[in-house]
PDB file of N, CA and C in Angstrom:
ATOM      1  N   UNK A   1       0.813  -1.185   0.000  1.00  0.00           N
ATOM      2  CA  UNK A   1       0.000   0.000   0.000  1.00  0.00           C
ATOM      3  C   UNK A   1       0.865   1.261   0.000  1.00  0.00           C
ATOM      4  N   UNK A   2       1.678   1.420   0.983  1.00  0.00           N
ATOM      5  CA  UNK A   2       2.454   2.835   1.081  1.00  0.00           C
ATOM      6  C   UNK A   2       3.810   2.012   0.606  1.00  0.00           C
ATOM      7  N   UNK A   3       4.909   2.987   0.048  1.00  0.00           N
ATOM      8  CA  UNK A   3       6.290   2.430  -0.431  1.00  0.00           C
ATOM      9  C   UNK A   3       7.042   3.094   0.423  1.00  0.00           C
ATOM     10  N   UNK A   4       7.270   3.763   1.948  1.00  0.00           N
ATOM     11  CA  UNK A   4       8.027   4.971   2.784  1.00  0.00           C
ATOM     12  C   UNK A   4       9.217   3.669   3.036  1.00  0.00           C
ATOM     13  N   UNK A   5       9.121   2.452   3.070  1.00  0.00           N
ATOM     14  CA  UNK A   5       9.981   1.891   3.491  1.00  0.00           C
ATOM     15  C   UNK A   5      11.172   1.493   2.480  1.00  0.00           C
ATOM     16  N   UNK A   6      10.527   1.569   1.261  1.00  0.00           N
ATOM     17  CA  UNK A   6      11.148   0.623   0.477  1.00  0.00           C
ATOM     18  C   UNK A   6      12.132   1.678  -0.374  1.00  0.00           C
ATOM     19  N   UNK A   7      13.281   0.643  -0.602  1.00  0.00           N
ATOM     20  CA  UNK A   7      14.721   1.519  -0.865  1.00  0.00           C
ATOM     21  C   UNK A   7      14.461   1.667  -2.685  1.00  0.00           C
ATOM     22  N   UNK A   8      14.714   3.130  -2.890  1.00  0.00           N
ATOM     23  CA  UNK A   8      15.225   2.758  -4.601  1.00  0.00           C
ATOM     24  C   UNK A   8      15.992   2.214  -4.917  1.00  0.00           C
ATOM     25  N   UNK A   9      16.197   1.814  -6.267  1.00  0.00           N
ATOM     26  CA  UNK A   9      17.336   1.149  -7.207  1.00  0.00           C
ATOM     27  C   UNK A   9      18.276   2.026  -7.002  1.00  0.00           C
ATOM     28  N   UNK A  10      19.210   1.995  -7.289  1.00  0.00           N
ATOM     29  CA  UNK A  10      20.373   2.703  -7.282  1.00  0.00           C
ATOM     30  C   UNK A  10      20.795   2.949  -8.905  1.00  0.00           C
ATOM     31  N   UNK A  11      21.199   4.151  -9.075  1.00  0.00           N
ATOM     32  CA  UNK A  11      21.618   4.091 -10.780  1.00  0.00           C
ATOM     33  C   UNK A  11      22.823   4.120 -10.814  1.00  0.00           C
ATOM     34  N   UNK A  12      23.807   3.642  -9.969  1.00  0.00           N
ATOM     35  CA  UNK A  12      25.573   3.373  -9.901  1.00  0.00           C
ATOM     36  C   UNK A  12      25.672   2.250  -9.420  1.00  0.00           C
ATOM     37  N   UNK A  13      26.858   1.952  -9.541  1.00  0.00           N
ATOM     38  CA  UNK A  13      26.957   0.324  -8.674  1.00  0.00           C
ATOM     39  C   UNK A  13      28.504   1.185  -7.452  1.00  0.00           C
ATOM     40  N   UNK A  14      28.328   1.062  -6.121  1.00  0.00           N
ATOM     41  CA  UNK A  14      29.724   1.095  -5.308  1.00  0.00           C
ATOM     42  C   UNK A  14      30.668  -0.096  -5.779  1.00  0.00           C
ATOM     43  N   UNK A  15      31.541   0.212  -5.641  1.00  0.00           N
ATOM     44  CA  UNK A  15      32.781  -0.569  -5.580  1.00  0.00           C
ATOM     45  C   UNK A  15      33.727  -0.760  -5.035  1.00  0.00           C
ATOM     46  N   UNK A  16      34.611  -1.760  -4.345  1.00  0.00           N
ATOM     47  CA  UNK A  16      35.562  -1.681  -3.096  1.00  0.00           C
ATOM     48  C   UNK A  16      36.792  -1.280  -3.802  1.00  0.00           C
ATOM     49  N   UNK A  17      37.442  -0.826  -3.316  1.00  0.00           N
ATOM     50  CA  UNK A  17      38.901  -0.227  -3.682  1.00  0.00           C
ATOM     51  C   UNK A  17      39.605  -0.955  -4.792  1.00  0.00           C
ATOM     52  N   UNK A  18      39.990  -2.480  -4.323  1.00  0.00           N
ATOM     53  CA  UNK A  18      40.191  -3.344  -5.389  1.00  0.00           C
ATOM     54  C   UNK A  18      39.724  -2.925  -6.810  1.00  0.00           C
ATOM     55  N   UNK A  19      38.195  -3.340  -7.188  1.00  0.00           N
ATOM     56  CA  UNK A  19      37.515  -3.172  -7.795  1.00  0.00           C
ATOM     57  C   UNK A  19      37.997  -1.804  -8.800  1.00  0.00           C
ATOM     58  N   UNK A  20      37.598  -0.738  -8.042  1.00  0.00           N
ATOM     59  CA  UNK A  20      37.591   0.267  -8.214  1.00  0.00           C
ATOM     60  C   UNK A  20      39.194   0.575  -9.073  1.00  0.00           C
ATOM     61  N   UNK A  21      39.865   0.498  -8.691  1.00  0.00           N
ATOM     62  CA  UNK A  21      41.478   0.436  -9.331  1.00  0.00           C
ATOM     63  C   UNK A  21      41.608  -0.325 -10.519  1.00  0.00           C
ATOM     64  N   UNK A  22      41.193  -1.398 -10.345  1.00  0.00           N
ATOM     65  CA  UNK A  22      41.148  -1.884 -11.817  1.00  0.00           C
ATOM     66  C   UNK A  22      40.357  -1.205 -12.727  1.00  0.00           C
ATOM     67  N   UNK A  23      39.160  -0.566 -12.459  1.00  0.00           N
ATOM     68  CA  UNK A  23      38.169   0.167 -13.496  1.00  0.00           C
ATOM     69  C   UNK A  23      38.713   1.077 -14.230  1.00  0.00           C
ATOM     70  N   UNK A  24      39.603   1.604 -13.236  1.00  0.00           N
ATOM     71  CA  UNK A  24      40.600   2.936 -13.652  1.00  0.00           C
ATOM     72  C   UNK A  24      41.524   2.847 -14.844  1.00  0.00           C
ATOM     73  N   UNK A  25      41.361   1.656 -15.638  1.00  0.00           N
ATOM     74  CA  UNK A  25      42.765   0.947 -16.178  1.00  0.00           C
ATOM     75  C   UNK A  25      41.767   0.911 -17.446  1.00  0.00           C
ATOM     76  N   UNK A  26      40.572   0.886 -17.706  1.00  0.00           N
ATOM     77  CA  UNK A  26      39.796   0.620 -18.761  1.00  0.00           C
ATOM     78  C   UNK A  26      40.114   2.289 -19.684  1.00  0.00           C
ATOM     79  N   UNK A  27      40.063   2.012 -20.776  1.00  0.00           N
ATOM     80  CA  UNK A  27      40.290   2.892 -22.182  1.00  0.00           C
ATOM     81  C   UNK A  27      39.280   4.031 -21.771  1.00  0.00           C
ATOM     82  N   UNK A  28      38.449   4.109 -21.441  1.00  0.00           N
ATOM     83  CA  UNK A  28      37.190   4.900 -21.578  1.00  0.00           C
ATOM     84  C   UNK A  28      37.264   5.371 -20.064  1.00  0.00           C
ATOM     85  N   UNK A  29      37.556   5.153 -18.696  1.00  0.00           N
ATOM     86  CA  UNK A  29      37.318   5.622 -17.363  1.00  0.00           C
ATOM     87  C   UNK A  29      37.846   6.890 -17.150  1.00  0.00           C
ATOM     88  N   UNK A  30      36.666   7.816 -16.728  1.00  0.00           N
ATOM     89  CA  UNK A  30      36.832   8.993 -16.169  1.00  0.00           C
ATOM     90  C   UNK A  30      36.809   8.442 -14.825  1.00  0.00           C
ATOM     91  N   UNK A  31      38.277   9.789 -14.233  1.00  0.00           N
ATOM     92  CA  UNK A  31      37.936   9.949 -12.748  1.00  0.00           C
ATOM     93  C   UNK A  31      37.862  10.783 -11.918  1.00  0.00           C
ATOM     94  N   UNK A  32      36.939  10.740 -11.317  1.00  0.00           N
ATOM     95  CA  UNK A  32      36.235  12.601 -10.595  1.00  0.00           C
ATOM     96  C   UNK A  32      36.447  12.498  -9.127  1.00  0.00           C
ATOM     97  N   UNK A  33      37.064  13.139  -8.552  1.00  0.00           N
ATOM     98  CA  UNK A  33      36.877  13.476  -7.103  1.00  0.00           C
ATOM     99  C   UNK A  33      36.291  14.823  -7.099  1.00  0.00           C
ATOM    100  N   UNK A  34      35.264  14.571  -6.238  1.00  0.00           N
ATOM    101  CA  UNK A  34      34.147  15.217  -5.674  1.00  0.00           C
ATOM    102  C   UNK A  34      33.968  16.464  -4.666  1.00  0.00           C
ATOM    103  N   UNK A  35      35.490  16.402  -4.353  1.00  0.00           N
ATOM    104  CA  UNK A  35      35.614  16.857  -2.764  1.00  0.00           C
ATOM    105  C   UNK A  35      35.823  18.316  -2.949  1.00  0.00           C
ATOM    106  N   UNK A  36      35.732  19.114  -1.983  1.00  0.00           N
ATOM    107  CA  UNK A  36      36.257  20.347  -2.116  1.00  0.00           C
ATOM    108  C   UNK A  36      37.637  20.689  -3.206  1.00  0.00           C
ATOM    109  N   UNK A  37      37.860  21.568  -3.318  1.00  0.00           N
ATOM    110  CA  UNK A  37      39.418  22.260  -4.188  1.00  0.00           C
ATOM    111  C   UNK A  37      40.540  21.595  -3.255  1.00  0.00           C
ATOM    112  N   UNK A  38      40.258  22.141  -1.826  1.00  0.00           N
ATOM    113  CA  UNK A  38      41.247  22.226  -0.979  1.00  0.00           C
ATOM    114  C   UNK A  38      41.193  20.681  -0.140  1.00  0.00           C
ATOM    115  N   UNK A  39      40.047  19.814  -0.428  1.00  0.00           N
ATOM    116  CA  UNK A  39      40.113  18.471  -0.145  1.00  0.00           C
ATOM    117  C   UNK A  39      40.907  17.503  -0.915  1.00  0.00           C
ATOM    118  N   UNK A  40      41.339  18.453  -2.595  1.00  0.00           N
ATOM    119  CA  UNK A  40      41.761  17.290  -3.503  1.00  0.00           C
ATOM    120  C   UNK A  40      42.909  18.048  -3.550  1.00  0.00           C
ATOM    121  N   UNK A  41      43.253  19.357  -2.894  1.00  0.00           N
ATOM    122  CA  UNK A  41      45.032  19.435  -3.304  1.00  0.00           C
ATOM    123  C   UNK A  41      45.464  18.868  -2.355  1.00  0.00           C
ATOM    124  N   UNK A  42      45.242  18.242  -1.275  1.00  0.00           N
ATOM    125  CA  UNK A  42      45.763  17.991  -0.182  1.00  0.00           C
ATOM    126  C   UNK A  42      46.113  16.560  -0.335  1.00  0.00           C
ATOM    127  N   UNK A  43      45.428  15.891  -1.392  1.00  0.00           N
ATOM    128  CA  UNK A  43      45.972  14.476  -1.746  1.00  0.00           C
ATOM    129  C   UNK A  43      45.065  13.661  -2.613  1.00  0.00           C
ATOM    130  N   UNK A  44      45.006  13.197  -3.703  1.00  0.00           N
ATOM    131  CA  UNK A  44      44.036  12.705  -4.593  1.00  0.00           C
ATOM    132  C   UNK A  44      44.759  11.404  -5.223  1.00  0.00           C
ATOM    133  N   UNK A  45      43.803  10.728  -5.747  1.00  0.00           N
ATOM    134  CA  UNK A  45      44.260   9.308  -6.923  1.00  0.00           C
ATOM    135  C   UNK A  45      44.160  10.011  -8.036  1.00  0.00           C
ATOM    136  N   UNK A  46      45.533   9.451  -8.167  1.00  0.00           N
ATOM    137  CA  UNK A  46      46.773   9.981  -9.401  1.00  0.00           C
ATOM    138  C   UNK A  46      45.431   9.830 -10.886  1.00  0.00           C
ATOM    139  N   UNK A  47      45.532  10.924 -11.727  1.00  0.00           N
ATOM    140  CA  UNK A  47      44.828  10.997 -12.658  1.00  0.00           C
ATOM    141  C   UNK A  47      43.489  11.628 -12.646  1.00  0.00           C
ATOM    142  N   UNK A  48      43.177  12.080 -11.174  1.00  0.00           N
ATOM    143  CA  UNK A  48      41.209  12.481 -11.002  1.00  0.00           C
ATOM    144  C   UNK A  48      41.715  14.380 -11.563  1.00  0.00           C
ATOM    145  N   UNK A  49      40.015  14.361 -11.954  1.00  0.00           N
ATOM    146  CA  UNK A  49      39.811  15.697 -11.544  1.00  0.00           C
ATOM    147  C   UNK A  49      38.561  15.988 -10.860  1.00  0.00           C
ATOM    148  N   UNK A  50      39.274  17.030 -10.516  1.00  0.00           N
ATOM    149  CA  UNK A  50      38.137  18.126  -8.955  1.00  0.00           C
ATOM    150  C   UNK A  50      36.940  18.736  -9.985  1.00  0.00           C
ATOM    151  N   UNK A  51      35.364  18.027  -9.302  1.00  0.00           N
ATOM    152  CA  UNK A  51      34.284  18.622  -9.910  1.00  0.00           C
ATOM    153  C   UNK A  51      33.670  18.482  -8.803  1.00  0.00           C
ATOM    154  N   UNK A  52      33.674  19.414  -7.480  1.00  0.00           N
ATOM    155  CA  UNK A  52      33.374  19.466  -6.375  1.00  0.00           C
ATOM    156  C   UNK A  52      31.735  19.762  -6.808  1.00  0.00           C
ATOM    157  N   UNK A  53      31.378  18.509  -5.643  1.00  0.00           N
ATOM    158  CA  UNK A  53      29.453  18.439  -5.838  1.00  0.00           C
ATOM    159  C   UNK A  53      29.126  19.423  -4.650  1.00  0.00           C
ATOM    160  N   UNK A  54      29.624  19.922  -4.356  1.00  0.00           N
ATOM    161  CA  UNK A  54      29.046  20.983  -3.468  1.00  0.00           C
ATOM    162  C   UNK A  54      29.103  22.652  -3.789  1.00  0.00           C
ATOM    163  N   UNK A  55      29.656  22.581  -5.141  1.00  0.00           N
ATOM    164  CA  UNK A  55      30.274  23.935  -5.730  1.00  0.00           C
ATOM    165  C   UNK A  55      29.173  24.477  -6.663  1.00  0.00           C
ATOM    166  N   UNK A  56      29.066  25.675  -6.802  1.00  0.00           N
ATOM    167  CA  UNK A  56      27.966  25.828  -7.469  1.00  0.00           C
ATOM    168  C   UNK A  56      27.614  25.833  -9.136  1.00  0.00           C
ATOM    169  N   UNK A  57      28.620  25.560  -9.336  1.00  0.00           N
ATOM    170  CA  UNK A  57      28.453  24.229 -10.835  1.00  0.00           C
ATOM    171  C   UNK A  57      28.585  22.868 -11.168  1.00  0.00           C
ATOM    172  N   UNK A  58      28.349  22.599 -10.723  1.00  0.00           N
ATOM    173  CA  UNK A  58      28.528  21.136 -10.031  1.00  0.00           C
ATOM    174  C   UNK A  58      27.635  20.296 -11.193  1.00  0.00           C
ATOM    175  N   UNK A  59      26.292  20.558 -11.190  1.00  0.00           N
ATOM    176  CA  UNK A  59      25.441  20.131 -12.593  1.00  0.00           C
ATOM    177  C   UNK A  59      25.663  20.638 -13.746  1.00  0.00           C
ATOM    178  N   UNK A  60      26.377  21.980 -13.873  1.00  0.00           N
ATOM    179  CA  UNK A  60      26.316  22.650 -15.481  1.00  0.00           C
ATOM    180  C   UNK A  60      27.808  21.346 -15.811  1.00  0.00           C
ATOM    181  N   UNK A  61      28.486  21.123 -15.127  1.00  0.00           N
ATOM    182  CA  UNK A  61      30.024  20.793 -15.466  1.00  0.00           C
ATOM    183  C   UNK A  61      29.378  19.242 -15.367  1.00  0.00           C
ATOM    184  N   UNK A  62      28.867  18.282 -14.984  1.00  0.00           N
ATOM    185  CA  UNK A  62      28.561  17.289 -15.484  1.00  0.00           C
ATOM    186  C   UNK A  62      27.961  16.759 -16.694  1.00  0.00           C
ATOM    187  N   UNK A  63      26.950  17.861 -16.894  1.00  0.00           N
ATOM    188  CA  UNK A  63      25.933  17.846 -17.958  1.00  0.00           C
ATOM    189  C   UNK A  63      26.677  18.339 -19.235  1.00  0.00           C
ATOM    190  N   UNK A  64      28.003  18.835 -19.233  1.00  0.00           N
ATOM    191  CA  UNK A  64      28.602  18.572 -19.884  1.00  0.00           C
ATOM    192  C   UNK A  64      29.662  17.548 -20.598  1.00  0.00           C
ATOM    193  N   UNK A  65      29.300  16.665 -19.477  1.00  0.00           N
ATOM    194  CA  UNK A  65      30.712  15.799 -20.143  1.00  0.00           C
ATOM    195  C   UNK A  65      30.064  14.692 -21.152  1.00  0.00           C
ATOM    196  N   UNK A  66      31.126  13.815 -22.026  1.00  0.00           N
ATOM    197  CA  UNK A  66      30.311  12.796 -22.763  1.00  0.00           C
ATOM    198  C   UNK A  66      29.508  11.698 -21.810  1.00  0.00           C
ATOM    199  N   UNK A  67      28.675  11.256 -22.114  1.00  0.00           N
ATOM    200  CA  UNK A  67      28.013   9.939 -21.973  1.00  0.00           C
ATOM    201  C   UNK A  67      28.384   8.350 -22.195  1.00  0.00           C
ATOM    202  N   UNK A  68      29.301   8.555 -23.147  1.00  0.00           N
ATOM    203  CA  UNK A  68      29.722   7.166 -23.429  1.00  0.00           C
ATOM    204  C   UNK A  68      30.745   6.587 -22.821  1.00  0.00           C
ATOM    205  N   UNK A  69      31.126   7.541 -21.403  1.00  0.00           N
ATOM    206  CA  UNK A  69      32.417   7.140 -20.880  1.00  0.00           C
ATOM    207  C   UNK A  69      32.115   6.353 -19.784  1.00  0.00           C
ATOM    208  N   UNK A  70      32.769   5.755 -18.763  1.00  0.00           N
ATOM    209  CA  UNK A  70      32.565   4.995 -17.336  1.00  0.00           C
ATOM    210  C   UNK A  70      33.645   6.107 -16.303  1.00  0.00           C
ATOM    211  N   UNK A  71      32.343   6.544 -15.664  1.00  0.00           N
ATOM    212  CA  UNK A  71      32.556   7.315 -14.683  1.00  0.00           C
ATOM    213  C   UNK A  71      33.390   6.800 -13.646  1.00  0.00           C
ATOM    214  N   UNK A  72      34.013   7.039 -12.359  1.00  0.00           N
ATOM    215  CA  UNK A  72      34.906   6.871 -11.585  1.00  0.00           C
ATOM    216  C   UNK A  72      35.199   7.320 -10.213  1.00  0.00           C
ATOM    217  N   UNK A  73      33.915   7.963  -9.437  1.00  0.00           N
ATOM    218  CA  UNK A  73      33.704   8.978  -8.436  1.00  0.00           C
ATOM    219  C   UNK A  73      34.094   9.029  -7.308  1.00  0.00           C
ATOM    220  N   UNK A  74      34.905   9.680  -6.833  1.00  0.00           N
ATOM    221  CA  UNK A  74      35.180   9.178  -5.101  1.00  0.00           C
ATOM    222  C   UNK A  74      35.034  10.407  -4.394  1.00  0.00           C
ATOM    223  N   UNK A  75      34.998  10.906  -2.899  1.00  0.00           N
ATOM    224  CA  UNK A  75      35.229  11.578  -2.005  1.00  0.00           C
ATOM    225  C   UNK A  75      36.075  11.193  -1.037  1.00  0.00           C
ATOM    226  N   UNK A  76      36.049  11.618   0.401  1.00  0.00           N
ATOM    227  CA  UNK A  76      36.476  11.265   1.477  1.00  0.00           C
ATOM    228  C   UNK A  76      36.343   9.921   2.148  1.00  0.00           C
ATOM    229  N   UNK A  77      34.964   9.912   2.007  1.00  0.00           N
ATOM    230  CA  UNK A  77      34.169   8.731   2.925  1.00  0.00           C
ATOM    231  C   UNK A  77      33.044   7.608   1.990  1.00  0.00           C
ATOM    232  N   UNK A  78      32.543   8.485   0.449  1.00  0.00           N
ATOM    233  CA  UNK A  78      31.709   7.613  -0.536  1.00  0.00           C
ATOM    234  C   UNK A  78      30.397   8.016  -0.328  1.00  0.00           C
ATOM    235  N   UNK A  79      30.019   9.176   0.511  1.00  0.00           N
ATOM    236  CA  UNK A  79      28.933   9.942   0.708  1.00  0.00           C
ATOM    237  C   UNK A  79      28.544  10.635  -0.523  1.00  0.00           C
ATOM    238  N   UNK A  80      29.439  11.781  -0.356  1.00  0.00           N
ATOM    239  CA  UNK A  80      29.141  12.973  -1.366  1.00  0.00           C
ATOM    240  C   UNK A  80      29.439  11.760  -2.686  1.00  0.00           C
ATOM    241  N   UNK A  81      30.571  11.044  -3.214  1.00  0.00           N
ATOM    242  CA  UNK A  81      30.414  10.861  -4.505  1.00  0.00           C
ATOM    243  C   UNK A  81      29.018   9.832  -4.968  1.00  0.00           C
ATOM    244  N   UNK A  82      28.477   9.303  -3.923  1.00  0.00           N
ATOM    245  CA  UNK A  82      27.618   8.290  -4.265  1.00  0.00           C
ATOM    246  C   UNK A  82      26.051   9.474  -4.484  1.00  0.00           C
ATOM    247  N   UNK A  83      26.297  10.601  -4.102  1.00  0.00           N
ATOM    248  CA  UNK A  83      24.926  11.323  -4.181  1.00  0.00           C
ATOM    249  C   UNK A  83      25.230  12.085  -5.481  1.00  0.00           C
ATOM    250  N   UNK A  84      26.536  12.137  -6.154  1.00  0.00           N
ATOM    251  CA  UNK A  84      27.140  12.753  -7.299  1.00  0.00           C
ATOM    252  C   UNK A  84      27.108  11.640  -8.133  1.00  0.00           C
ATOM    253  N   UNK A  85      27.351  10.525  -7.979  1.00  0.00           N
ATOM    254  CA  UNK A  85      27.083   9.210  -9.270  1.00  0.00           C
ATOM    255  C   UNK A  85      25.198   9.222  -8.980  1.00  0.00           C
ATOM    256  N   UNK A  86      24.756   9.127  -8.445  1.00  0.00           N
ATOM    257  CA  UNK A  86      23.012   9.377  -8.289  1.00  0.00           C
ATOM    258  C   UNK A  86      22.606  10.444  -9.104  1.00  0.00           C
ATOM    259  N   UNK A  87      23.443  11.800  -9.200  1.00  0.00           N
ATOM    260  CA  UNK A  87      23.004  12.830  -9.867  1.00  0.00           C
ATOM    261  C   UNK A  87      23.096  12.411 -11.494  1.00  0.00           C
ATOM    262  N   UNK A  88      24.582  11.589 -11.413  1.00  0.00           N
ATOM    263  CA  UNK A  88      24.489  11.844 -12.943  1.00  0.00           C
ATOM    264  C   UNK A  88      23.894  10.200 -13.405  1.00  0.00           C
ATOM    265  N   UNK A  89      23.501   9.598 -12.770  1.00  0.00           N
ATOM    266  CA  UNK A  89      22.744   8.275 -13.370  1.00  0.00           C
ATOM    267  C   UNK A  89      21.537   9.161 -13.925  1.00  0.00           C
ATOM    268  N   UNK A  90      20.607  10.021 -12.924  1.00  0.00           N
ATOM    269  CA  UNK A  90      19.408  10.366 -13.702  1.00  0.00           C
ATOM    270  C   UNK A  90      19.569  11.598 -14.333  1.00  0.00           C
ATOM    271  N   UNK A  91      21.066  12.144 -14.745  1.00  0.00           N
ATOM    272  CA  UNK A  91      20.929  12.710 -15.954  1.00  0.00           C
ATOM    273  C   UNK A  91      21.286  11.967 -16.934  1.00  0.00           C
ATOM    274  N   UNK A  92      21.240  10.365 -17.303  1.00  0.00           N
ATOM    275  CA  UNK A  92      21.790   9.910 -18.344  1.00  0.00           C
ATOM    276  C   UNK A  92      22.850   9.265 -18.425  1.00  0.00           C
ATOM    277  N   UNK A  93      23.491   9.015 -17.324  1.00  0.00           N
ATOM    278  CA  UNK A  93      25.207   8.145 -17.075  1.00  0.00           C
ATOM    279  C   UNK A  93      24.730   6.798 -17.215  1.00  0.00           C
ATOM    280  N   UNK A  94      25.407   5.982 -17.801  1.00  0.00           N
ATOM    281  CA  UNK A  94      24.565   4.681 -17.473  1.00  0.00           C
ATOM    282  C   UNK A  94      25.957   3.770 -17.206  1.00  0.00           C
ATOM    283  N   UNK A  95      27.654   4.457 -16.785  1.00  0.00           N
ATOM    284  CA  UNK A  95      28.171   3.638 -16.292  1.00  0.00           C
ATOM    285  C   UNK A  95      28.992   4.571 -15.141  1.00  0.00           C
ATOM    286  N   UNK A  96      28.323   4.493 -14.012  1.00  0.00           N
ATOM    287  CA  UNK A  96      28.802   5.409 -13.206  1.00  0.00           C
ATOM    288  C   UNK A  96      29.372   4.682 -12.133  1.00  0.00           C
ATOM    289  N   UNK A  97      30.207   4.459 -10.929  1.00  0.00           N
ATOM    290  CA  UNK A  97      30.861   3.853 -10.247  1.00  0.00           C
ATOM    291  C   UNK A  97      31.170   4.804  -9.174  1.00  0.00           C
ATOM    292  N   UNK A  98      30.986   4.263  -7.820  1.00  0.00           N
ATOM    293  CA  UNK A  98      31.186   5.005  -6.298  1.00  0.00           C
ATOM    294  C   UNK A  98      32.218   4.113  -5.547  1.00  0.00           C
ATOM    295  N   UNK A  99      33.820   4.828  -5.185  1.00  0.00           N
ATOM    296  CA  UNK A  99      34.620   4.136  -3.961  1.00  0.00           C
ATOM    297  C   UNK A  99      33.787   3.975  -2.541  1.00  0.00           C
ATOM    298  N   UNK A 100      33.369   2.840  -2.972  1.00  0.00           N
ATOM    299  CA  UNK A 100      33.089   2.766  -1.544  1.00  0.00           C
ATOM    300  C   UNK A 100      33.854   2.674  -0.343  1.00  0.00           C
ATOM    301  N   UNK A 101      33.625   3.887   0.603  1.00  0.00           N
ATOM    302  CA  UNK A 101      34.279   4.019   2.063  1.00  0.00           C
ATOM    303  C   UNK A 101      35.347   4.950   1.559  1.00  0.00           C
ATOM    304  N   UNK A 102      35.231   5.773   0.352  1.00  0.00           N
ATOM    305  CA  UNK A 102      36.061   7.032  -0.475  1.00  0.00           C
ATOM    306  C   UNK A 102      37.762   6.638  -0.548  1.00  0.00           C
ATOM    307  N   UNK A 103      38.187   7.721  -0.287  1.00  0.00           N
ATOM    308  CA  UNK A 103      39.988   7.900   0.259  1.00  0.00           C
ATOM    309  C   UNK A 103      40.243   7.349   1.135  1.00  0.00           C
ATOM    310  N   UNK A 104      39.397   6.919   2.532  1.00  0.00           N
ATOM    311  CA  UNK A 104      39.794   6.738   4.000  1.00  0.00           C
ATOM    312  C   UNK A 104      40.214   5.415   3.695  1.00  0.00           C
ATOM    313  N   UNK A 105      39.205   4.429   2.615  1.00  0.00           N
ATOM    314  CA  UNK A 105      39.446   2.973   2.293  1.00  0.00           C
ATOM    315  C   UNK A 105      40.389   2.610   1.527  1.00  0.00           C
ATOM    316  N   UNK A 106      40.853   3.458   0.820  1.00  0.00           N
ATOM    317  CA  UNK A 106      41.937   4.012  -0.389  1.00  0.00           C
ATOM    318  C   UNK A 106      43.034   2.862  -0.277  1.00  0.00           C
ATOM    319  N   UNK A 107      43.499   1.948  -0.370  1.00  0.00           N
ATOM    320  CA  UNK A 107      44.794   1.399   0.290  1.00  0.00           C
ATOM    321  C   UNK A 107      45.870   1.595  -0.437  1.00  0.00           C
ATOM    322  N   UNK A 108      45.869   1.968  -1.961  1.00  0.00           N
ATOM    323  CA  UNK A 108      47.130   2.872  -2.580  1.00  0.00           C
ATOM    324  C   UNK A 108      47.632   4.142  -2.493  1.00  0.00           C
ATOM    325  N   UNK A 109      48.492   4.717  -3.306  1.00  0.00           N
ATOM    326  CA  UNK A 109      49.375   6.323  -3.007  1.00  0.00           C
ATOM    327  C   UNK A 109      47.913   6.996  -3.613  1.00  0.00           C
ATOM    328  N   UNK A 110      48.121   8.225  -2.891  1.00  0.00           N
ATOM    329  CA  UNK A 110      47.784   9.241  -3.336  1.00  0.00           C
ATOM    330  C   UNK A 110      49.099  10.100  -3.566  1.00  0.00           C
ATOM    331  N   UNK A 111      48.471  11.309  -4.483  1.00  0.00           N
ATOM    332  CA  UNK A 111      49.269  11.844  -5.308  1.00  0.00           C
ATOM    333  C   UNK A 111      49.115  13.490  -4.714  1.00  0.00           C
TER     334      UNK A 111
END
């Protein structure tokens, strides 16, 4: 009768660090950290760029990028990027990917 309980689909899949590192290696993977300016000079996985979801372009600068690529999203913790792979599943991403447990789970260099 009522649906208040019931969870949506998700339009990303998380991925554990492992995982996630290998994706990075595919021809086509973009990789976005999410975090503030001053969250990603302070230490990032080698190759991302800063499209901070809390900045106030945050949708014009997604809605620009291609579609046919496999997204790559991380933050700190897998909060903010998993509500930033959510944003861009329902604008049209249909291969979007969240570190799950972000940087903190990270077990390689940052850069």
């Amino acid at each position: 009768m009522f649906d208040f309980f019931r969870s949506k689909p998700k339009n990303y899949i998380d991925l554990k660090s492992e995982d996630f590192n290998k994706g990075l290696t595919a021809k086509d993977a973009v990789l976005i950290d999410v975090r503030s300016a001053g969250e990603f000079n302070s230490g990032k996985i080698k190759g991302a760029r800063n499209i901070d979801i809390m900045g106030p372009g945050f949708l014009a600068q997604i809605q620009n990028l291609p579609k046919d690529k496999s997204y790559y999203l991380y933050c700190r913790s897998g909060n903010r990027s998993g509500q930033a792979a959510d944003v861009m599943g329902k604008n049209g991403f249909e291969k979007v990917y969240n570190l799950a447990g972000g940087v903190m789970d990270w077990p390689f260099e940052l850069v």
